[in-house]
Every structure is written in structure tokens, then in C-alpha cells.
C-alpha atoms as a PDB file:
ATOM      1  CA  UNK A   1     113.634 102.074 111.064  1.00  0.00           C
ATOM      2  CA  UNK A   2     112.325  99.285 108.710  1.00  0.00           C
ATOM      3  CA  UNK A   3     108.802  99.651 107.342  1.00  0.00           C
ATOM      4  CA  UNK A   4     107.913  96.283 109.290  1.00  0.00           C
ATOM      5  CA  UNK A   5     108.745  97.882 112.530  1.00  0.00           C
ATOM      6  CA  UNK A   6     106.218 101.280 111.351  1.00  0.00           C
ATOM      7  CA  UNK A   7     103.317  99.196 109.724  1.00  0.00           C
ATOM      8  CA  UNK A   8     102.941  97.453 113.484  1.00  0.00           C
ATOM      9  CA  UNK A   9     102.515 100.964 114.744  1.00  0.00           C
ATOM     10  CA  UNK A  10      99.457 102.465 115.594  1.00  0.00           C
ATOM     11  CA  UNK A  11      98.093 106.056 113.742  1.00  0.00           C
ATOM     12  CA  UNK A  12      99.136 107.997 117.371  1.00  0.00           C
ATOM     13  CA  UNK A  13     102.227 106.011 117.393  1.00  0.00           C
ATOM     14  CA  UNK A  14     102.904 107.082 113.724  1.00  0.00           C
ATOM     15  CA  UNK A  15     101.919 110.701 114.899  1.00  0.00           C
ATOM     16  CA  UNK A  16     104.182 111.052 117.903  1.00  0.00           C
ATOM     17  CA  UNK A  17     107.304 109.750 116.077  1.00  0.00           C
ATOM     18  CA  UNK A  18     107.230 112.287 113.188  1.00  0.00           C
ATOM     19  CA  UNK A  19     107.112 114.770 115.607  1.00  0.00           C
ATOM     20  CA  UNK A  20     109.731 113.332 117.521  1.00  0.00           C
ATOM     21  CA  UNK A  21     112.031 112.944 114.216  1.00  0.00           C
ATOM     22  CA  UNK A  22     110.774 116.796 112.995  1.00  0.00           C
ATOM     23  CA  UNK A  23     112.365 117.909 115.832  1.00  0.00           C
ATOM     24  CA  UNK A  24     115.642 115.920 115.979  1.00  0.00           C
ATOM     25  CA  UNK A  25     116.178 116.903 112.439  1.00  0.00           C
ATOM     26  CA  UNK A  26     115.225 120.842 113.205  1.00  0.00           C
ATOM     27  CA  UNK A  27     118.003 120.145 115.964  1.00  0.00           C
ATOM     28  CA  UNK A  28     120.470 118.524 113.423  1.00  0.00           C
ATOM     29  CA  UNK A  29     119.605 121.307 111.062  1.00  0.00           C
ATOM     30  CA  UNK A  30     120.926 123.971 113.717  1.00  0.00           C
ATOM     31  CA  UNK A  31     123.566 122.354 114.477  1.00  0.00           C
ATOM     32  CA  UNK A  32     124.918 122.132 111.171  1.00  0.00           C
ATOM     33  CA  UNK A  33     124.510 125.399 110.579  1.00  0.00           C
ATOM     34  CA  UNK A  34     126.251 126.411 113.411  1.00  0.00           C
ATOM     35  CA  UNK A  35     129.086 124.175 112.489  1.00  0.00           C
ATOM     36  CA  UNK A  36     128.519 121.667 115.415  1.00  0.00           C
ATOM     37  CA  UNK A  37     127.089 118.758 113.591  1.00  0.00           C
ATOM     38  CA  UNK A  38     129.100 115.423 113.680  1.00  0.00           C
ATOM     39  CA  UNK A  39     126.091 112.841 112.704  1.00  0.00           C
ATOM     40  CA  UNK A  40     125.865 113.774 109.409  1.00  0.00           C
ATOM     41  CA  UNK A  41     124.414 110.532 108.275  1.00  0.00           C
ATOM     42  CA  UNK A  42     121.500 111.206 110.794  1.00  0.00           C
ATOM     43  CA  UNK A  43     120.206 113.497 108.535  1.00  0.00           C
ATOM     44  CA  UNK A  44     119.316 111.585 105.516  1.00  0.00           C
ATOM     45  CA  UNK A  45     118.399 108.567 108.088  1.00  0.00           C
ATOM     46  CA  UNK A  46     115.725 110.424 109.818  1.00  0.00           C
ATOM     47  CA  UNK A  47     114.203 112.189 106.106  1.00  0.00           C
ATOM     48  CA  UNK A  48     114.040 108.716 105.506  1.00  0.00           C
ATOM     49  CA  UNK A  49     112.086 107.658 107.851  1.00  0.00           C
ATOM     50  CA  UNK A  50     109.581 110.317 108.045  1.00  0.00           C
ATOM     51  CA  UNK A  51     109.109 109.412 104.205  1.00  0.00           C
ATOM     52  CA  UNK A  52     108.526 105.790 105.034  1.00  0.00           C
ATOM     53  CA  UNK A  53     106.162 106.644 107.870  1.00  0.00           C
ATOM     54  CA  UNK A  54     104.302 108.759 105.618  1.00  0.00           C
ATOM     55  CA  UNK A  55     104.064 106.341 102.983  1.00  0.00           C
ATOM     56  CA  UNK A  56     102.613 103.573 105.273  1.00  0.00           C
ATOM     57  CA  UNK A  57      99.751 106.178 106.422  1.00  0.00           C
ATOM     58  CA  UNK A  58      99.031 106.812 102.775  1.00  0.00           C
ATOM     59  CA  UNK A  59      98.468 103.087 102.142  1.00  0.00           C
ATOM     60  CA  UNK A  60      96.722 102.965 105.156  1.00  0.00           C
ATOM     61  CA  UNK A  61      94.150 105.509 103.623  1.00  0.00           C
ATOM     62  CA  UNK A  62      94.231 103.553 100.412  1.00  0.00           C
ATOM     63  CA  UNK A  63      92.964 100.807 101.657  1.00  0.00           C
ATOM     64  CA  UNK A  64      90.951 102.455 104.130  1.00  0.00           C
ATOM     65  CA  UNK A  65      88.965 104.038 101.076  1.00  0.00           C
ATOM     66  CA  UNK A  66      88.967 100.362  99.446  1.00  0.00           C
ATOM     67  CA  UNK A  67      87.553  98.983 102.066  1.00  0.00           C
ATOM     68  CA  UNK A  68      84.916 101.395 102.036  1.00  0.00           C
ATOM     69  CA  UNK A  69      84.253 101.447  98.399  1.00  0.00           C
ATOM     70  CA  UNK A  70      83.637  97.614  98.520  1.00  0.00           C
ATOM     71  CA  UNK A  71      81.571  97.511 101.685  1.00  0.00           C
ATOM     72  CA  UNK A  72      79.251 100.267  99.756  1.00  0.00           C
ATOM     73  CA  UNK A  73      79.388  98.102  96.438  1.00  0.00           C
ATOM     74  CA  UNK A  74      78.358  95.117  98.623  1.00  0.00           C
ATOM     75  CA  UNK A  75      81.578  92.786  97.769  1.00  0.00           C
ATOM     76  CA  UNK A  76      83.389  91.305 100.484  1.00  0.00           C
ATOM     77  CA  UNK A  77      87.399  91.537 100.219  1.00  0.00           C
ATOM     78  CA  UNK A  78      88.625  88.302  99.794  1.00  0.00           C
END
């Protein structure tokens, strides 16, 4: 997933497909365990894009708290 295809996502959006990918990797986790797993590229794909996901929240917030700070300073973002 590219980070232009999660920053067009809304903040339910963002929440549903962690915990979609948490439990695909739980799943892939098992299953190599167990000895099953043949995707083992998946893996690293999907901690991947649970860290991108999380990163775009956290500049969400960011600016969130930017936006906030300037509205109470009085300065309009240009």
C-alpha cells in the first residue's frame, strides 16, 4: 500500500485496516509457526504497512496540534 493511497483515507478507514492487517499477520504468524506458511514476504509487507498507516495518523496529529496552536496564537496558516 503506498502512503498516497492511506493519506486519502479517512481516521475509521485507517482504524479498520490495522485491524484488518493485525489479524492477517496474527494468522501469518500461526501459520508459520505451524510450518504452513508459504507467503513469507507477506509478513514484512503487512508490518510495513501498519508502520506507514501509523505514521500518517501521527502527522495527522501534528498538524492537528499546529493548527490549533496557530488558531490560539491568532496567525492564519498560509
Amino acid at each position: 500500500m503506498k502512503p498516497a493511497e492511506i493519506r486519502v483515507l479517512s481516521d475509521a478507514e485507517l482504524d479498520d485496516r490495522i485491524r484488518t492487517l493485525k489479524t492477517e499477520w496474527r494468522e501469518l504468524r500461526f501459520q508459520e509457526a505451524v510450518g504452513q506458511l508459504t507467503a513469507t514476504t507477506r509478513i514484512r509487507q503487512i508490518r510495513k504497512d501498519i508502520a506507514r498507516i501509523h505514521t500518517i495518523r501521527t502527522e495527522r496529529e501534528l498538524d492537528a496540534a499546529t493548527q490549533a496552536a496557530l488558531g490560539q496564537q491568532g496567525i492564519t496558516p498560509a
